[in-house]
C-alpha atoms as a PDB file:
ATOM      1  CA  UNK A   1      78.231 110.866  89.018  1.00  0.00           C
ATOM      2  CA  UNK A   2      76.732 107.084  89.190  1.00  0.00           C
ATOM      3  CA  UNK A   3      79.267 104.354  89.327  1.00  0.00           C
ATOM      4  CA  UNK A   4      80.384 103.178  86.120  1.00  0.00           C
ATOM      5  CA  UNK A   5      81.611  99.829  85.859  1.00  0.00           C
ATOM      6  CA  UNK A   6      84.369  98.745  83.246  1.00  0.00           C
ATOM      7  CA  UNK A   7      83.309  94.991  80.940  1.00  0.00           C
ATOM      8  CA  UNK A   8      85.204  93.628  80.932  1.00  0.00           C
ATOM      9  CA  UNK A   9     120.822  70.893  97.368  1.00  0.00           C
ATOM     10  CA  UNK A  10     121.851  75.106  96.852  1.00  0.00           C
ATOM     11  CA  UNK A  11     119.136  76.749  95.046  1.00  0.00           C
ATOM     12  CA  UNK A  12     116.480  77.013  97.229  1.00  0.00           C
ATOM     13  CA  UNK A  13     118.380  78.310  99.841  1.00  0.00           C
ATOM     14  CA  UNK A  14     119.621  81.259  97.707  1.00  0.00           C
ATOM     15  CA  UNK A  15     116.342  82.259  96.675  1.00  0.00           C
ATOM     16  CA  UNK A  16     115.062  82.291 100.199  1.00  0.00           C
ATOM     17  CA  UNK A  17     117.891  84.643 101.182  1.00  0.00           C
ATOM     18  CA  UNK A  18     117.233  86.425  98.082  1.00  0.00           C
ATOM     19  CA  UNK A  19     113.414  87.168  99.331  1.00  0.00           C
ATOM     20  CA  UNK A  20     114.303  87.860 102.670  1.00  0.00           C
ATOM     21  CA  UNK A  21     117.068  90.612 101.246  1.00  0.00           C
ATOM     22  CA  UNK A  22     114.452  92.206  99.854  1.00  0.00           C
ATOM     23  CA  UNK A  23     111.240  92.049 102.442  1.00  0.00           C
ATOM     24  CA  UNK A  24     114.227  94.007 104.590  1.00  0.00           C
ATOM     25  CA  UNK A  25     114.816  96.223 101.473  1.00  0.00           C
ATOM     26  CA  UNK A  26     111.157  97.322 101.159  1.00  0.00           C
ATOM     27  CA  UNK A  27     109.539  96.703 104.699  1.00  0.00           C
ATOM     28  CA  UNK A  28     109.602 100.356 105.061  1.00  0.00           C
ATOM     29  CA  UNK A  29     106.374 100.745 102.720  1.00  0.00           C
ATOM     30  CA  UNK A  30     104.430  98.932 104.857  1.00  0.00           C
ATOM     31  CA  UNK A  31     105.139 101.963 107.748  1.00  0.00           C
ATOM     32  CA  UNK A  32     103.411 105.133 108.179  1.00  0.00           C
ATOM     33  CA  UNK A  33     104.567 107.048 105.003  1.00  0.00           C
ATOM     34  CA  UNK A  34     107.106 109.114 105.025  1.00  0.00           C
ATOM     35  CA  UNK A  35     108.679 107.403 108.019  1.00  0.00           C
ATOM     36  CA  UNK A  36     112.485 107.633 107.758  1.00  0.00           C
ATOM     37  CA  UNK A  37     113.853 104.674 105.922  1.00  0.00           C
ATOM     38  CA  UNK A  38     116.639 102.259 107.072  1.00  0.00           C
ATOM     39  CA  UNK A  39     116.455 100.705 103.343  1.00  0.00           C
ATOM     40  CA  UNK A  40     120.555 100.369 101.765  1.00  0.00           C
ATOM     41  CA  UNK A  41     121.618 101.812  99.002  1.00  0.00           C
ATOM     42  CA  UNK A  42     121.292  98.615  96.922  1.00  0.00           C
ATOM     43  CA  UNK A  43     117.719  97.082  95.556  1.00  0.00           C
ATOM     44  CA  UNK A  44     117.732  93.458  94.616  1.00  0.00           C
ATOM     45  CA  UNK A  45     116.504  92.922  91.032  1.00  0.00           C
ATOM     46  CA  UNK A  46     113.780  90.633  91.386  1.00  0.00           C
ATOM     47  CA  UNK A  47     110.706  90.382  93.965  1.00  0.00           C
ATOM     48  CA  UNK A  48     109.072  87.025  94.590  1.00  0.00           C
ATOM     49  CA  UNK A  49     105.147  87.101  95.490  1.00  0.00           C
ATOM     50  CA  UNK A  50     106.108  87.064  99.190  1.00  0.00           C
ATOM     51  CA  UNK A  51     107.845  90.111  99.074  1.00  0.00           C
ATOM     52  CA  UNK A  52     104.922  91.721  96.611  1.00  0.00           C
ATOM     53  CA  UNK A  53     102.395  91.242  99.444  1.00  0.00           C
ATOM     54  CA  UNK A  54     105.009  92.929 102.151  1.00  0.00           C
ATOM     55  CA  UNK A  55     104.705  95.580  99.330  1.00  0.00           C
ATOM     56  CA  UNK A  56     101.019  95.958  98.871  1.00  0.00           C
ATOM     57  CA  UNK A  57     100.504  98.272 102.154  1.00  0.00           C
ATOM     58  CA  UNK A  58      96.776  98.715 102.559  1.00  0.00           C
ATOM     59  CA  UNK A  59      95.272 101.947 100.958  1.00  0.00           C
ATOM     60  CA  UNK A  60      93.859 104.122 103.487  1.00  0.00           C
ATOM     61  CA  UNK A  61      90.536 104.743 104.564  1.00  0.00           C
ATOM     62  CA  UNK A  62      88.825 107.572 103.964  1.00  0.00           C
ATOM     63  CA  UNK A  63      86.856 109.067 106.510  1.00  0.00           C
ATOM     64  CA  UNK A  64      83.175 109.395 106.439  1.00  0.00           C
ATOM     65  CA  UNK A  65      82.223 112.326 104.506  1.00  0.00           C
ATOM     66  CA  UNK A  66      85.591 112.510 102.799  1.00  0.00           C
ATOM     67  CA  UNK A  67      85.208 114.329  99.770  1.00  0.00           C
ATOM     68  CA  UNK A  68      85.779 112.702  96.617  1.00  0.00           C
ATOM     69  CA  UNK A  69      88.629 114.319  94.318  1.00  0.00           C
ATOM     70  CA  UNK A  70      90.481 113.871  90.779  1.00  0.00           C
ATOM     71  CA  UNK A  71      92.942 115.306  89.422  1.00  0.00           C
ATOM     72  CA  UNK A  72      92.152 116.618  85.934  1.00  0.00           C
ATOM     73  CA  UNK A  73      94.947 117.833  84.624  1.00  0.00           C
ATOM     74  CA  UNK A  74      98.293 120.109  85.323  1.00  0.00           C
ATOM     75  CA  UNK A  75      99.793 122.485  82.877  1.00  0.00           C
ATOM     76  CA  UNK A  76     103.088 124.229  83.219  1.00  0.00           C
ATOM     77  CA  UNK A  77     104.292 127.562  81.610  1.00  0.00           C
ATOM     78  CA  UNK A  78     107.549 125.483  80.239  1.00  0.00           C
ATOM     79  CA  UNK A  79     107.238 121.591  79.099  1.00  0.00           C
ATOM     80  CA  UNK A  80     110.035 120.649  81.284  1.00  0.00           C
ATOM     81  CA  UNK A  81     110.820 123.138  83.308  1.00  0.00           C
ATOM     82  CA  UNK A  82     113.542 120.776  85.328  1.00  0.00           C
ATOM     83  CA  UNK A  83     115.255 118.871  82.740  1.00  0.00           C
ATOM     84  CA  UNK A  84     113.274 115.797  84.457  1.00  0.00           C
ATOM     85  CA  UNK A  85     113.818 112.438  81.851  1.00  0.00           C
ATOM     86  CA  UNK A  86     110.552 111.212  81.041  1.00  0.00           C
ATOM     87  CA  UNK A  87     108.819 109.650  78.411  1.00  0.00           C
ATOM     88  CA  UNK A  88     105.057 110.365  79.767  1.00  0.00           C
ATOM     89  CA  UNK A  89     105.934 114.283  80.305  1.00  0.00           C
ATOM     90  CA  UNK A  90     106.606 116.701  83.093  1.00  0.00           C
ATOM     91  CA  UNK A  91     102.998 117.269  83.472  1.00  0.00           C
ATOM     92  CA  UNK A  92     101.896 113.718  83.890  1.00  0.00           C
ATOM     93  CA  UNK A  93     104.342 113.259  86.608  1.00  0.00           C
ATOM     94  CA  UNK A  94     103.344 115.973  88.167  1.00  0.00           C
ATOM     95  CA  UNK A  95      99.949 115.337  88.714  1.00  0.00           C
ATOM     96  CA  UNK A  96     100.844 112.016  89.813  1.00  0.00           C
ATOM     97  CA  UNK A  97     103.112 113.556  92.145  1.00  0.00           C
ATOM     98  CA  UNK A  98      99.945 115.179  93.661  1.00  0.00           C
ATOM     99  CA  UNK A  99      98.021 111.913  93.449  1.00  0.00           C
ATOM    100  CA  UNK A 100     100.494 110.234  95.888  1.00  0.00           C
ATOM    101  CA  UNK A 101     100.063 112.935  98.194  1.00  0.00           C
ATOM    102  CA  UNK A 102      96.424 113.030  98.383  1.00  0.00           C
ATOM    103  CA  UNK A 103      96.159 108.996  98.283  1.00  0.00           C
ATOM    104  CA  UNK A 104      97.969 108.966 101.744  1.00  0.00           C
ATOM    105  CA  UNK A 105      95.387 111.069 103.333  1.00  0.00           C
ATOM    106  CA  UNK A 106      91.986 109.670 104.939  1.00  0.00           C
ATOM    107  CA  UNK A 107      90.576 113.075 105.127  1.00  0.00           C
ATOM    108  CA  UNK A 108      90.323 113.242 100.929  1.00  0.00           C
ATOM    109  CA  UNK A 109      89.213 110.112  98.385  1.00  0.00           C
ATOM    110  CA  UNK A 110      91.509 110.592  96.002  1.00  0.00           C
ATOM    111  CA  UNK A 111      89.602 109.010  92.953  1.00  0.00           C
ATOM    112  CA  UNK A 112      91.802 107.889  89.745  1.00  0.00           C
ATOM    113  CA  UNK A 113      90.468 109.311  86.667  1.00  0.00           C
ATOM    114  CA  UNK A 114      93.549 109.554  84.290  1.00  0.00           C
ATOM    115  CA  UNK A 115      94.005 105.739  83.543  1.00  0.00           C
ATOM    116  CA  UNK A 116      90.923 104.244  84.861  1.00  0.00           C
ATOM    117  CA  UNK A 117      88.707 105.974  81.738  1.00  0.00           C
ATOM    118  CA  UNK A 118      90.958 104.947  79.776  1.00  0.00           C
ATOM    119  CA  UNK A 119      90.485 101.446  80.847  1.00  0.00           C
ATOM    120  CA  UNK A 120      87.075 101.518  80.826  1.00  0.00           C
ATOM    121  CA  UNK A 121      86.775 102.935  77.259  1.00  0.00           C
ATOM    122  CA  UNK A 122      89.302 100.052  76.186  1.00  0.00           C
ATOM    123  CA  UNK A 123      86.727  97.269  77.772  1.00  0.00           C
ATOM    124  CA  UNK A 124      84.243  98.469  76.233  1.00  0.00           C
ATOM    125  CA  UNK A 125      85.286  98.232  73.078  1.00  0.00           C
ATOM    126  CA  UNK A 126      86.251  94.769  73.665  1.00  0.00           C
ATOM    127  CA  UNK A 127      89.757  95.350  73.315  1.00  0.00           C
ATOM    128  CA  UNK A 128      91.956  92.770  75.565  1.00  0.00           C
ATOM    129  CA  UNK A 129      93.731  93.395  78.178  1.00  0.00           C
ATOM    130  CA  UNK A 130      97.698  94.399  77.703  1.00  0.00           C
ATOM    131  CA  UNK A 131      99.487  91.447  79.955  1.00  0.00           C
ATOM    132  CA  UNK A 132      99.688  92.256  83.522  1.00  0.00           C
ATOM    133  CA  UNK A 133      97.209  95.208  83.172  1.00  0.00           C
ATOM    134  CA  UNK A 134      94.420  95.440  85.738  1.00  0.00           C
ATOM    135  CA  UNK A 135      91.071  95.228  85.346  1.00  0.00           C
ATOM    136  CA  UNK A 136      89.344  99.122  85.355  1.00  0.00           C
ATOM    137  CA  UNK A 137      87.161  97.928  88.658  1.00  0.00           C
ATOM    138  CA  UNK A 138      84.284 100.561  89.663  1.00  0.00           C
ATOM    139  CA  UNK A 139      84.362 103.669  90.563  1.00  0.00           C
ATOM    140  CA  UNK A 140      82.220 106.261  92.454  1.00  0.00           C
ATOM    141  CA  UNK A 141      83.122 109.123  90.417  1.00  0.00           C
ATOM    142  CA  UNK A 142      84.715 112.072  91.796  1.00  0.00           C
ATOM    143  CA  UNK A 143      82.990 115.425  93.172  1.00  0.00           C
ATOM    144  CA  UNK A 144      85.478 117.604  92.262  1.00  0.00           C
ATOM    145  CA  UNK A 145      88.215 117.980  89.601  1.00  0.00           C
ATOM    146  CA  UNK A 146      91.588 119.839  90.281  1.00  0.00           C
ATOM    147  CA  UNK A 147      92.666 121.451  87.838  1.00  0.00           C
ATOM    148  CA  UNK A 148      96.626 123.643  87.666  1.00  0.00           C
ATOM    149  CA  UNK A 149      98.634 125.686  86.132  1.00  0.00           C
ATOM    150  CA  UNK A 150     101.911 126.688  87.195  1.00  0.00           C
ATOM    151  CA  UNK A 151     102.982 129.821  85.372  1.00  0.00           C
ATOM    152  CA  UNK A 152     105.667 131.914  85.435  1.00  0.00           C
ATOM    153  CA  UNK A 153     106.447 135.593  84.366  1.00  0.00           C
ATOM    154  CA  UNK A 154     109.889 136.947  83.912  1.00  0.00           C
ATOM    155  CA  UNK A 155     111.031 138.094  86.973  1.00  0.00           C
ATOM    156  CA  UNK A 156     108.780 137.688  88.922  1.00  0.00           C
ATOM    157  CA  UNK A 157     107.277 134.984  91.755  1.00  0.00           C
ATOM    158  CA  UNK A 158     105.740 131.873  89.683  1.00  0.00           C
ATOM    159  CA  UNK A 159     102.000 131.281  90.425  1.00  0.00           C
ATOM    160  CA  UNK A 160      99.788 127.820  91.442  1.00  0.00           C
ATOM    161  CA  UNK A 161      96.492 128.680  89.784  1.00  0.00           C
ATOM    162  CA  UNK A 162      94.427 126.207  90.874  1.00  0.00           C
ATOM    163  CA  UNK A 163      90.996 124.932  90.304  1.00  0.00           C
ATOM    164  CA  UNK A 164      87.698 122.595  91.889  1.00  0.00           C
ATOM    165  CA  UNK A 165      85.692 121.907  89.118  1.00  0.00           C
ATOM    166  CA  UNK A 166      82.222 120.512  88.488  1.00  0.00           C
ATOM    167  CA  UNK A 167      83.115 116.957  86.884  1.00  0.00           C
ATOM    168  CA  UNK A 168      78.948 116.885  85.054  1.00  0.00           C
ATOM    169  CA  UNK A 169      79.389 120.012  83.663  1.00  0.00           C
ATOM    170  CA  UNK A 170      83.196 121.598  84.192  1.00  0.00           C
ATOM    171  CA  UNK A 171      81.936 124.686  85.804  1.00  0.00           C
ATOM    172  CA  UNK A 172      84.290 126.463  88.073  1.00  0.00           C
ATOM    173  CA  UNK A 173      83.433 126.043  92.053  1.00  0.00           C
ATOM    174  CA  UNK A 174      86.171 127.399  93.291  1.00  0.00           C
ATOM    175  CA  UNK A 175      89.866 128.759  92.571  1.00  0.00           C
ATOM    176  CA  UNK A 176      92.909 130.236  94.425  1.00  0.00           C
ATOM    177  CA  UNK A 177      96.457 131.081  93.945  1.00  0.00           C
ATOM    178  CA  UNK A 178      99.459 129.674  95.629  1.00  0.00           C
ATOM    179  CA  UNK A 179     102.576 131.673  95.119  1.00  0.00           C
ATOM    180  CA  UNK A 180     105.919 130.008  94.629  1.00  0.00           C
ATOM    181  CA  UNK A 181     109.442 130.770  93.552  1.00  0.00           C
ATOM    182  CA  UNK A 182     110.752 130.562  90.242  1.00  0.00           C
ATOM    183  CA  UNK A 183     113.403 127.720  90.881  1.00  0.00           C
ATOM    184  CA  UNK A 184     110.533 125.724  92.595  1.00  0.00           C
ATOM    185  CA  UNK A 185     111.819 122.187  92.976  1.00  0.00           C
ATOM    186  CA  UNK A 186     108.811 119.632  91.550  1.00  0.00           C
ATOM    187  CA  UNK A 187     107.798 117.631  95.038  1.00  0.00           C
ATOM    188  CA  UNK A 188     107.695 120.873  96.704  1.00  0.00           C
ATOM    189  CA  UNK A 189     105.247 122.019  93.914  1.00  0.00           C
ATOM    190  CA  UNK A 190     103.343 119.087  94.548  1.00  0.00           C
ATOM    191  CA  UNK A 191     102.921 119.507  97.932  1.00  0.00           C
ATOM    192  CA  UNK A 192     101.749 122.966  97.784  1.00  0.00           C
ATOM    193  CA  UNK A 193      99.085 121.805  95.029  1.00  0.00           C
ATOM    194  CA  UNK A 194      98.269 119.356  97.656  1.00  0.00           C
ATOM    195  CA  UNK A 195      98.697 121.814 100.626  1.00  0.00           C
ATOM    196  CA  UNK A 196      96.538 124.557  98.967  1.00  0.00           C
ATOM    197  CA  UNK A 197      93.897 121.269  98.138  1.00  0.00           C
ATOM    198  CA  UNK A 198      93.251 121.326 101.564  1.00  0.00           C
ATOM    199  CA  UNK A 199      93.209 124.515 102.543  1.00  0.00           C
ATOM    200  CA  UNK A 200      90.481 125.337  99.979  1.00  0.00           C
ATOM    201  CA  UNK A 201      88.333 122.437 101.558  1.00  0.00           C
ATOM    202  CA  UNK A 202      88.435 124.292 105.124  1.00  0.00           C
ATOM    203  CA  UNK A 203      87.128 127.306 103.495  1.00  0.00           C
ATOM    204  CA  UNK A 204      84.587 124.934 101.994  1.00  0.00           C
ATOM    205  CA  UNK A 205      83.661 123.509 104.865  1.00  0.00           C
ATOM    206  CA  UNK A 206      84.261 120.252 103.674  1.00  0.00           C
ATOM    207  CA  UNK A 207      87.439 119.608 105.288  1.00  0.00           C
ATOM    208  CA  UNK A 208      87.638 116.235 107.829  1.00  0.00           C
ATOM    209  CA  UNK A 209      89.466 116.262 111.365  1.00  0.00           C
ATOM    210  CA  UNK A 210      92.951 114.435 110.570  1.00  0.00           C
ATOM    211  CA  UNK A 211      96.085 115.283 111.742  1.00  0.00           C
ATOM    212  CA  UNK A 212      98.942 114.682 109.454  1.00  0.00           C
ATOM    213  CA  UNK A 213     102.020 113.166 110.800  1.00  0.00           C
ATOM    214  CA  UNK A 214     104.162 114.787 108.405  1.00  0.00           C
ATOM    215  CA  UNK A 215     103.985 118.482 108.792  1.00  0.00           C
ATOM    216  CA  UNK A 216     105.462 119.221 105.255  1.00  0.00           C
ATOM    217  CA  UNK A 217     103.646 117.094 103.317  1.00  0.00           C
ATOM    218  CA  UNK A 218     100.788 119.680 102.475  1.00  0.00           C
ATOM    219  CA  UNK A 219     102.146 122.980 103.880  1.00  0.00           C
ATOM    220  CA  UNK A 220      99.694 126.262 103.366  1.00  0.00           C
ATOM    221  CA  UNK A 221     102.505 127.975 101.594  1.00  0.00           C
ATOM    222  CA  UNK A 222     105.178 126.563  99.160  1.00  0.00           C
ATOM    223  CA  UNK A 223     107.867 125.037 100.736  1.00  0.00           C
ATOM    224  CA  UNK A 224     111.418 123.995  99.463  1.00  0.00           C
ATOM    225  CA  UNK A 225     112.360 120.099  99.260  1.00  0.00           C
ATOM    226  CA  UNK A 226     115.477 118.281  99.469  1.00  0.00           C
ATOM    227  CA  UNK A 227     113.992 115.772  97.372  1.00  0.00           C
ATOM    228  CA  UNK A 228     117.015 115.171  94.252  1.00  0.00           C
ATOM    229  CA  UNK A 229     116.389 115.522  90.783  1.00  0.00           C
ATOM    230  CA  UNK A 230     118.148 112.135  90.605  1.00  0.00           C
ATOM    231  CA  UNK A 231     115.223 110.915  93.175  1.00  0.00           C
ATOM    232  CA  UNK A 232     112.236 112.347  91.240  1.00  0.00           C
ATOM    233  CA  UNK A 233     113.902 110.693  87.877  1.00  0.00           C
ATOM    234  CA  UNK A 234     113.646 107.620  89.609  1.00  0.00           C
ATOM    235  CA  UNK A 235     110.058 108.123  90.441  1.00  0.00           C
ATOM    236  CA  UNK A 236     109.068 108.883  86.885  1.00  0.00           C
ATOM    237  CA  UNK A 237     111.434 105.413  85.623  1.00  0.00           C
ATOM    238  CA  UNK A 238     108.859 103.565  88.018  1.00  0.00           C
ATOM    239  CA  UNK A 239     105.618 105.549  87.054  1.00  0.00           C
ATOM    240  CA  UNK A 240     106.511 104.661  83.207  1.00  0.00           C
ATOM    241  CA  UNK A 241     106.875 101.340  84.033  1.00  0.00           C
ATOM    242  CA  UNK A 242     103.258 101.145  85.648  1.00  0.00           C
ATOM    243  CA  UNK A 243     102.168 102.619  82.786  1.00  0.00           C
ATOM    244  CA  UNK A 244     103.055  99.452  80.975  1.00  0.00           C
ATOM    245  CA  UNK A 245     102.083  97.355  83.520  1.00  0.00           C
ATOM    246  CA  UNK A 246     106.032  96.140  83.805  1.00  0.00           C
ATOM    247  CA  UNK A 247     105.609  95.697  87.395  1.00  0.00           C
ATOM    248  CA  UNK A 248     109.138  95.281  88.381  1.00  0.00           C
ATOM    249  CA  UNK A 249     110.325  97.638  86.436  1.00  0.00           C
ATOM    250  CA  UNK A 250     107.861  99.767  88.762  1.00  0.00           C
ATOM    251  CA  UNK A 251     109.352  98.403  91.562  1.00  0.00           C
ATOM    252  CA  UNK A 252     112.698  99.514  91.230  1.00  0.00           C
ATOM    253  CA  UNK A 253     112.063 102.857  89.925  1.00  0.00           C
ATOM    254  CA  UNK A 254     109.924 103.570  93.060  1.00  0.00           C
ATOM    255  CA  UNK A 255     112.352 101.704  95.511  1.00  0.00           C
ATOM    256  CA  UNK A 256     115.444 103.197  93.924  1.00  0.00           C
ATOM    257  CA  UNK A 257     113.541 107.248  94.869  1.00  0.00           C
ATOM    258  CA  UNK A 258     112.457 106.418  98.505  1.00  0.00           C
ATOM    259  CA  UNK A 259     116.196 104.774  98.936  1.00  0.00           C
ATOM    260  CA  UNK A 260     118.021 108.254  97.762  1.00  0.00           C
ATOM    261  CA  UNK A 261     115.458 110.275  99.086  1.00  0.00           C
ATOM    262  CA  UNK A 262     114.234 108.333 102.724  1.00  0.00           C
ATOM    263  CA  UNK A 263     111.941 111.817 102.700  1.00  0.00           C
ATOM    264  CA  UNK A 264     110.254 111.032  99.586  1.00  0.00           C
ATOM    265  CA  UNK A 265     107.226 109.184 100.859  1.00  0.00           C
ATOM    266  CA  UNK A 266     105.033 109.756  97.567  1.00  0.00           C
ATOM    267  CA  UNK A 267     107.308 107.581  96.142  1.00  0.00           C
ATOM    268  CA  UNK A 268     106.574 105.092  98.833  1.00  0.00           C
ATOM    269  CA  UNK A 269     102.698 105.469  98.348  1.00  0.00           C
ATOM    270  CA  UNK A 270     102.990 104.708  94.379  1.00  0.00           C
ATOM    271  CA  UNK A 271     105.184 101.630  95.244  1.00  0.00           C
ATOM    272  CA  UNK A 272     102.375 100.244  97.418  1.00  0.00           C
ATOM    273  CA  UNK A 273      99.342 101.022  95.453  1.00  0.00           C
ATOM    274  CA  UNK A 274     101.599  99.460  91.983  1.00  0.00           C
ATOM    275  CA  UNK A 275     102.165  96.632  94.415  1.00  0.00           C
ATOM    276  CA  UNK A 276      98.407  96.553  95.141  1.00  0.00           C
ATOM    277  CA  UNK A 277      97.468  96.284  91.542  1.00  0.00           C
ATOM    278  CA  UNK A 278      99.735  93.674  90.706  1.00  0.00           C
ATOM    279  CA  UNK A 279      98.365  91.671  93.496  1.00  0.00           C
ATOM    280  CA  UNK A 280      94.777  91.787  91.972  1.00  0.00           C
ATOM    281  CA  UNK A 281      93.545  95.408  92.398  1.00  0.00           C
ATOM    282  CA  UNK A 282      91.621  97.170  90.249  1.00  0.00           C
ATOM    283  CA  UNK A 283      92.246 100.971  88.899  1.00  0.00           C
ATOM    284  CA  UNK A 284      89.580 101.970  90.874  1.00  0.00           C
ATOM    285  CA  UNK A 285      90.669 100.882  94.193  1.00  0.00           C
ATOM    286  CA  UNK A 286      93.933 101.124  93.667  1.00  0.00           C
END
């Protein structure tokens, strides 16, 4: 696919202290993710632009011949299967569940898709800019497409059907089935979606040499989190937030997962690439 590019006395004391409070807070995002995290229970309300850049962790580099991938879309027998509160959908932060995971890894490109044609249909209609929104940047277009479903039926195991798709002309490369339990918690569907990602890309051939720190972050069969409902909640409060481009409000929702959950390191990714963006970073490289 060929690049596409979008158109487009006391105070100052306290507020010192304030920043430092928080570069402690959020240091841990600039570690490996999914590092334990020493971060306390409480996050302070506002972030100053130092402790935004302590934020903005690098993105990873992909190795060469990483293959490029997007997630299409993710469909689920039951809207909400978890009760989750969100206002973008179960779905939605699901896939961008997945989207952490694979952003983390050097041996995949994960390419944003989702918002970034979005963006780039907006600038080209000359429409402006919502404030704090970044620009759509370019992209090099993804080679494959994953596409899910997660279905379930009666009693018996629920089902990952999973997809690599031909973004030109949607064709079907390859598919495969991941089987999970019914009461599946939502990160440890993500990480299988993730987990069976990768093994698919062995089989392929087009899998890189990489080995991942964190053992369950892409397991070959489903595995059960620990990862709270309250966490994941708080990780879809932040998401909606980016959505809006309401950066802090991004901030805390993230911060507010990894802190319940030190495990949850997908939040951690989505706090550095929203971090990233607000810093200047474009959808395309975020």
């Amino acid at each position: 696919m060929p690049a596409t590019r979008a158109r487009s006395s006391r105070q100052r004391p306290a507020r010192r202290l304030t920043a430092t409070a928080l570069i402690l807070v959020t240091s841990a995002c600039g570690r490996t993710a999914g590092a334990p995290s020493t971060a306390p229970s409480s996050i302070a309300s506002v972030a100053d632009e130092a402790a935004w850049r302590t934020l903005a962790a690098p993105r990873t580099t992909p190795v060469a011949g990483a293959v490029r991938i997007s997630v299409s879309e993710i469909q689920l027998g039951e809207q909400n299967p978890w009760g989750l509160e969100t206002s973008l959908g179960t779905a939605i932060g699901l896939a961008e569940l997945v989207a952490a995971g694979l952003l983390r890894r050097p041996d995949v490109e994960f390419v944003e898709r989702r918002r970034f044609t979005a963006a780039v249909d907006a600038e080209r209609l000359g429409r402006t800019r919502a404030a704090g929104a970044p620009p759509a940047g370019v992209s090099p277009g993804p080679e494959f497409l994953l596409s899910v479903t997660w279905a379930a039926f009666g009693a018996t195991p629920a089902y990952l059907e999973s997809r690599l798709l031909d973004p030109a002309s949607g064709r079907i490369e390859r598919s495969w089935r991941t089987e999970t339990p019914l009461d599946a918690d939502p990160v440890g569907v993500a990480r299988a979606i993730v987990g069976g990602l990768i093994a698919e890309l062995a089989r392929m051939g087009r899998s890189s040499a990489w080995a991942d720190p964190i053992a369950s972050a892409a397991p070959a069969a489903f595995e059960r989190t620990d990862i709270s409902v309250a966490a994941v909640n708080a990780f879809l409060e932040g998401l909606a937030s980016e959505e809006v481009w309401n950066w802090e409000g991004a901030r805390v929702g993230y911060q507010t997962a990894s802190v319940r959950n030190p495990g949850f390191f997908e939040a951690e990714v989505a706090l550095a690439r929203a971090a990233r963006l607000r810093l200047g970073g474009t959808l395309a490289s975020g």
